[in-house]
Protein backbone atom coordinates (compact mmCIF):
# COMPACT_ATOMS: atom_id res chain seq x y z
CA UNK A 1 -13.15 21.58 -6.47
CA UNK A 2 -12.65 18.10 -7.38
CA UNK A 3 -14.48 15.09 -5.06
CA UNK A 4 -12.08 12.07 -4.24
CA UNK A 5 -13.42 9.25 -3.00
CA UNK A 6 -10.44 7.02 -1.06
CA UNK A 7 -11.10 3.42 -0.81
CA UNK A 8 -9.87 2.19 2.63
CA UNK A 9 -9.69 5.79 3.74
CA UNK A 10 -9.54 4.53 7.29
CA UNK A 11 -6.47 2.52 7.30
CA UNK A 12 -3.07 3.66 7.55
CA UNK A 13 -2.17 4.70 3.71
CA UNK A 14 -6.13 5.68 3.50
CA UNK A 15 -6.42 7.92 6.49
CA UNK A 16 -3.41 9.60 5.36
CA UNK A 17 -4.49 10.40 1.68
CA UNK A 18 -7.63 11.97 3.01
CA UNK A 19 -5.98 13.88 5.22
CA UNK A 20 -3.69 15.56 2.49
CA UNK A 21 -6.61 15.82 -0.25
CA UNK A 22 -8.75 17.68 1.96
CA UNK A 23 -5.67 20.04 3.32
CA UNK A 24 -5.62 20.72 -0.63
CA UNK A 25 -9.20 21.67 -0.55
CA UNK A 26 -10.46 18.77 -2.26
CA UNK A 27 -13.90 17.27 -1.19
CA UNK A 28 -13.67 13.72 -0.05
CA UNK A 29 -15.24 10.85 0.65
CA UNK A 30 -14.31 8.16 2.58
CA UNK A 31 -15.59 4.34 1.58
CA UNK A 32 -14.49 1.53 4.64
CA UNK A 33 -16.37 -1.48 5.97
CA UNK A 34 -17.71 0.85 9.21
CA UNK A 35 -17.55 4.40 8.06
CA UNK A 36 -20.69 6.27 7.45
CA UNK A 37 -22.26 7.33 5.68
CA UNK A 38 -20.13 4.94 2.93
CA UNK A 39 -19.85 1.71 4.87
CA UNK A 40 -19.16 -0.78 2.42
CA UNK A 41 -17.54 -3.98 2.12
CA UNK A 42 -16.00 -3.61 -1.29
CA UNK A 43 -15.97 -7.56 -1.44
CA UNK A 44 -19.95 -7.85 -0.83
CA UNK A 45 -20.76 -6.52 -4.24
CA UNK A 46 -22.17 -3.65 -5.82
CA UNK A 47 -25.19 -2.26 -4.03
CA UNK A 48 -27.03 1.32 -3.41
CA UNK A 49 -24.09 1.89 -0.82
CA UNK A 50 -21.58 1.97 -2.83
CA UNK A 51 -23.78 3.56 -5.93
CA UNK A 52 -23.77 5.95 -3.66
CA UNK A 53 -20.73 6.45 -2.67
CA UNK A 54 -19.35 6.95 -6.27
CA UNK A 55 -21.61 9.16 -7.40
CA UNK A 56 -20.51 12.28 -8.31
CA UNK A 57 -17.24 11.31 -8.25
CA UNK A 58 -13.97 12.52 -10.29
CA UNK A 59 -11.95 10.85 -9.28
CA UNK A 60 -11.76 7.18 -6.84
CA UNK A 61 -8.11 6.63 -5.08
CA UNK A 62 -8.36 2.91 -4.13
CA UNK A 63 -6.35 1.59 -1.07
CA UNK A 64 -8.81 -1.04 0.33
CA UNK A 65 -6.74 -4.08 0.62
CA UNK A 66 -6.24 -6.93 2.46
CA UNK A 67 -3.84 -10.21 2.32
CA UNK A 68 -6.57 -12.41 3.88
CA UNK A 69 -8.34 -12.26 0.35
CA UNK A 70 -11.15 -10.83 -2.00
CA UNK A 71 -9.45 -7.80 -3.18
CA UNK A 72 -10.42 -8.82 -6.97
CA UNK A 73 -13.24 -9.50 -6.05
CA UNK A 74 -13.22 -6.02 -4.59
CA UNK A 75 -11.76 -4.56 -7.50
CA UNK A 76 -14.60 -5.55 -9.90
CA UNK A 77 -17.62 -4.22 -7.74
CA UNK A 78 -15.54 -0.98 -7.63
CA UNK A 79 -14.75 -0.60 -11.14
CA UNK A 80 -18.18 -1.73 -12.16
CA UNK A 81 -19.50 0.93 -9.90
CA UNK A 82 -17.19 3.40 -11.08
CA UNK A 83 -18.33 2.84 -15.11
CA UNK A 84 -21.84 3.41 -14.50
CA UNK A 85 -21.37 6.91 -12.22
CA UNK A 86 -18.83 8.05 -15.13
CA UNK A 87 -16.07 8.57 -12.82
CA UNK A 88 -12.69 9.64 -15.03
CA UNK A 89 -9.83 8.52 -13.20
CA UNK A 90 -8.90 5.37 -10.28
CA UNK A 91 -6.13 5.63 -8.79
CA UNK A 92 -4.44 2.40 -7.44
CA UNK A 93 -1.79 1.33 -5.05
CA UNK A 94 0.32 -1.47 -5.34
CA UNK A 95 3.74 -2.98 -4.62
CA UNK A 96 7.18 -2.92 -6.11
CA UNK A 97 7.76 -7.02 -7.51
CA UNK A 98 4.40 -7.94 -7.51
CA UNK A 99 5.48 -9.25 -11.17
CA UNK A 100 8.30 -10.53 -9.33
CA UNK A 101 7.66 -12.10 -5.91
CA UNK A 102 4.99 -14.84 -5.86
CA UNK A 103 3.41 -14.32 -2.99
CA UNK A 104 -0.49 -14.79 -3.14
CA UNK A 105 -1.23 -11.28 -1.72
CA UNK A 106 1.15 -10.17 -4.72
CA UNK A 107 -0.60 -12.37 -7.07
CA UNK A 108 -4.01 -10.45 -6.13
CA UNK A 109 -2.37 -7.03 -6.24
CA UNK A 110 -1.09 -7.76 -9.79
CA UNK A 111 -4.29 -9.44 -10.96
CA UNK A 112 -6.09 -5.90 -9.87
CA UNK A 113 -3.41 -3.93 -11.80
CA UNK A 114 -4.38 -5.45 -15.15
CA UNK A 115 -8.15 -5.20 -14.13
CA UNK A 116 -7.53 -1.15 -13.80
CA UNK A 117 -5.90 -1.14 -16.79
CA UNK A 118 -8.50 -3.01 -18.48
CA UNK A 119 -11.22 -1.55 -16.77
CA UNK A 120 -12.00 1.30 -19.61
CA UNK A 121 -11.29 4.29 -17.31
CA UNK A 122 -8.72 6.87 -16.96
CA UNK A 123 -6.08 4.99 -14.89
CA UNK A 124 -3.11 5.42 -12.48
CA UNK A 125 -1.07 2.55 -10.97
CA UNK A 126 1.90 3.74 -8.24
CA UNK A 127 4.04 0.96 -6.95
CA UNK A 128 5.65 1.76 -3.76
CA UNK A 129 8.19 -0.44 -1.24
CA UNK A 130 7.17 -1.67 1.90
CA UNK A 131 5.94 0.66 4.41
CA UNK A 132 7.94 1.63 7.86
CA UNK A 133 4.80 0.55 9.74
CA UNK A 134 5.27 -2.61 8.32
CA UNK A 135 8.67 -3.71 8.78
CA UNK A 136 8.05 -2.65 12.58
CA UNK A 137 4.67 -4.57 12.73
CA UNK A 138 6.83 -7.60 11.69
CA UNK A 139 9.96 -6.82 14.06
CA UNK A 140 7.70 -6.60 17.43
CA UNK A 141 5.83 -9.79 16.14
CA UNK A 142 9.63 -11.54 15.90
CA UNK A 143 10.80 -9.69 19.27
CA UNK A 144 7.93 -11.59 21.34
CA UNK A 145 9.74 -14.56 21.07
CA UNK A 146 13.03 -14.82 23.39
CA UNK A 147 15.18 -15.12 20.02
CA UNK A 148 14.52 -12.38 17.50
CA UNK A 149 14.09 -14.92 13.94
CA UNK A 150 14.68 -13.34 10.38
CA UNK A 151 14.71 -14.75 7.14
CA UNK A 152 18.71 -14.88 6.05
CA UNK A 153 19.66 -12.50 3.18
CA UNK A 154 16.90 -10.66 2.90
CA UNK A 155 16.98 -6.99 2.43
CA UNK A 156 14.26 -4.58 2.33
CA UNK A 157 13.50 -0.95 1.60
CA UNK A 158 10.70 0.48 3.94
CA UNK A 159 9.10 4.12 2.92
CA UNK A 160 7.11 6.67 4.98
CA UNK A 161 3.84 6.25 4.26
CA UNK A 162 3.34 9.80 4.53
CA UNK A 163 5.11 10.21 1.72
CA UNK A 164 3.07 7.90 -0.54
CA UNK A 165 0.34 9.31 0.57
CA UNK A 166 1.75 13.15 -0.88
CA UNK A 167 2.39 11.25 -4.07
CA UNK A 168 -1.60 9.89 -4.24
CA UNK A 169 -2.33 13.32 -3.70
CA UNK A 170 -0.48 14.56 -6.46
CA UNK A 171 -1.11 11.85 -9.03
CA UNK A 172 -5.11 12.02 -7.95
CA UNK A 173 -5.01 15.87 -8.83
CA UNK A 174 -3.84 15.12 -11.94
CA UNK A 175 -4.82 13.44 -15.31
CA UNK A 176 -4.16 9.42 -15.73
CA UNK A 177 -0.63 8.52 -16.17
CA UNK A 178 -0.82 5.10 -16.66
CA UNK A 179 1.90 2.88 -14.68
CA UNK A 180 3.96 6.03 -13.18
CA UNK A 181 8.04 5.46 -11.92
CA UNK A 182 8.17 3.23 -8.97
CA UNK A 183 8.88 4.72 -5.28
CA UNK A 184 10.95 3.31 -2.88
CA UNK A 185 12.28 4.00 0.38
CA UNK A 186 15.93 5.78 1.12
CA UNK A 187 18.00 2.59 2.09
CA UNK A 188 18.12 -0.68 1.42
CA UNK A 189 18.84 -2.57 4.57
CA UNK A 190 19.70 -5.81 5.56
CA UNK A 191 16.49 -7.32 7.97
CA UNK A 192 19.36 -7.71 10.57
CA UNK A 193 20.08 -4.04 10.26
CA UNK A 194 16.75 -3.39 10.68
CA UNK A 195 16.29 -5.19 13.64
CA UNK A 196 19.40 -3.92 15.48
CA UNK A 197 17.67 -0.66 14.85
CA UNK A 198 14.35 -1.85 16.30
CA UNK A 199 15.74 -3.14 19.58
CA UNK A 200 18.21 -0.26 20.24
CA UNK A 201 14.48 2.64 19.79
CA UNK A 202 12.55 0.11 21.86
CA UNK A 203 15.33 -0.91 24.66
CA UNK A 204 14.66 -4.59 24.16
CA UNK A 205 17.57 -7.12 24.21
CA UNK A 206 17.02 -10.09 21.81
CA UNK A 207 19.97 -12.23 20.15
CA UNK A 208 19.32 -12.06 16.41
CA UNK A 209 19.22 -15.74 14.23
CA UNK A 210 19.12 -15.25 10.68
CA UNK A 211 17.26 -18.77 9.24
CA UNK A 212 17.59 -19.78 5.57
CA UNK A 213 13.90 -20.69 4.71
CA UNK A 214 12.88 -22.45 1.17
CA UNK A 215 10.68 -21.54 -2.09
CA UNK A 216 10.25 -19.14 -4.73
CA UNK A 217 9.00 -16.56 -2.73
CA UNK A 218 12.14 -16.41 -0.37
CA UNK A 219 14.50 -16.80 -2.95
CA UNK A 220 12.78 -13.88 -5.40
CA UNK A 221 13.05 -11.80 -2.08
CA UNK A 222 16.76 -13.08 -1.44
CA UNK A 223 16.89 -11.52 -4.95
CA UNK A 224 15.85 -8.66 -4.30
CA UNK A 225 12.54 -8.87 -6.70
CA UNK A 226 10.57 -6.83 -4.15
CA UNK A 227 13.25 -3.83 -3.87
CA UNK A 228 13.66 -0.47 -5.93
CA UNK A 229 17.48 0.55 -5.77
CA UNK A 230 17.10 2.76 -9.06
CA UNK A 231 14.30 4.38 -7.65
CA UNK A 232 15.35 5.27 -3.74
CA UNK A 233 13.12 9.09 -3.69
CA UNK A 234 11.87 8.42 -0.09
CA UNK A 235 13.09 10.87 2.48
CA UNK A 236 12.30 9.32 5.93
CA UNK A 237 14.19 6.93 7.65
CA UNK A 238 13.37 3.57 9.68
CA UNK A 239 15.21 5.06 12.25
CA UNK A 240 13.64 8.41 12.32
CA UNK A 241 10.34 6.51 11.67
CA UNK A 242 10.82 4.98 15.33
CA UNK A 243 11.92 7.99 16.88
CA UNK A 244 8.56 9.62 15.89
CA UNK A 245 7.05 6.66 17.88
């Protein structure tokens, strides 16, 4: 029986990886800021909380993350933590055109990348599309306002994150692969398309404004940088995302 440990294994990629590894009889750990008995802030620094939490460890799936900031800081503690207890393989997550997109949470994702791959231990890196509980934590943050406001020719590609999660599984239970084949969602859709979709599930009527915005970072999306078209293996749909809501 391998032990896991899952970084962030109370969010909503985290929670989900657990859930599978243990349903494969894998024993597992769980590291987040309030779960015991491994309550640690990964940004804080190494300490005998998170010694102990990687001790014994095969192998450490990392999906702690957060856009408000720290997660190299977060990355180092872990991996410094992980040399010392020996563990052979991390496992990260990141996100399809973070070498593409510059956005500063795609910056930091990227930055941790090379810092796994530098880091001296077996290594995994999976880059995955946007997630469907994303895209709809972004529409009903657009549909509170009395016009629904999207960026103009932007497209995007959302994925169940149930099925990342299966693919964690799987690449945790195996040796380090390196930077394995992207993942993306079914479809790429238009953010209108999306959020036609969004209001007929939810019954709300909103007229829909697409706004040309400015910058790198909108034009690299406009572009496409943070979609996988070659790669389209998800299953799910947005639409039979929101029915399951």
């Amino acid at each position: 029986m391998t032990t896991i440990l899952v970084t962030g294994g109370t969010g909503t990629l985290g929670r989900l990886v657990t859930e599978r590894l243990r349903s494969d009889g894998h024993d597992v750990r769980v590291l987040s800021r309030r779960s015991q008995p491994y309550a640690v802030d990964l940004r804080d620094g190494a300490g005998p909380g998170l010694d102990a939490a990687v001790a014994g460890v095969d192998v450490i799936v990392h999906c702690a993350s957060t856009p408000r900031g720290g997660d190299e800081r977060a990355a180092r503690n872990l991996i410094e933590a992980a040399r010392k207890a020996g563990v052979g393989h991390l496992v990260y997550i990141s996100i399809v055109g973070v070498d593409r997109v510059p956005l500063g949470y795609y910056r930091a994702k990227l930055a941790v990348e090379k810092l796994v791959e530098e880091s001296g231990l077996g290594w995994t890196v999976l880059r995955t599309t946007q997630f469907h509980d994303l895209v709809l934590r972004v529409l009903a943050g657009a549909a509170r306002l009395p016009v629904l406001l999207l960026p103009a020719g932007v497209s995007d590609q959302p994925i169940a994150a149930d099925e990342v999660a299966a693919r964690l599984a799987e690449l945790a239970a195996a040796p380090p692969a390196g930077r394995v084949a992207d993942m993306g969602g079914p479809q790429v859709r238009t953010f209108t398309d999306l959020a036609h979709a969004y209001l007929r599930a939810t019954g709300k009527r909103r007229p829909v404004l697409r706004v040309p915005l400015a910058g790198r970072t909108y034009r690299a999306m406009r572009a496409g940088g943070h979609l996988a078209p070659g790669r389209a293996v998800g299953k799910g749909t947005f639409e039979e995302f929101l029915a399951g809501r």
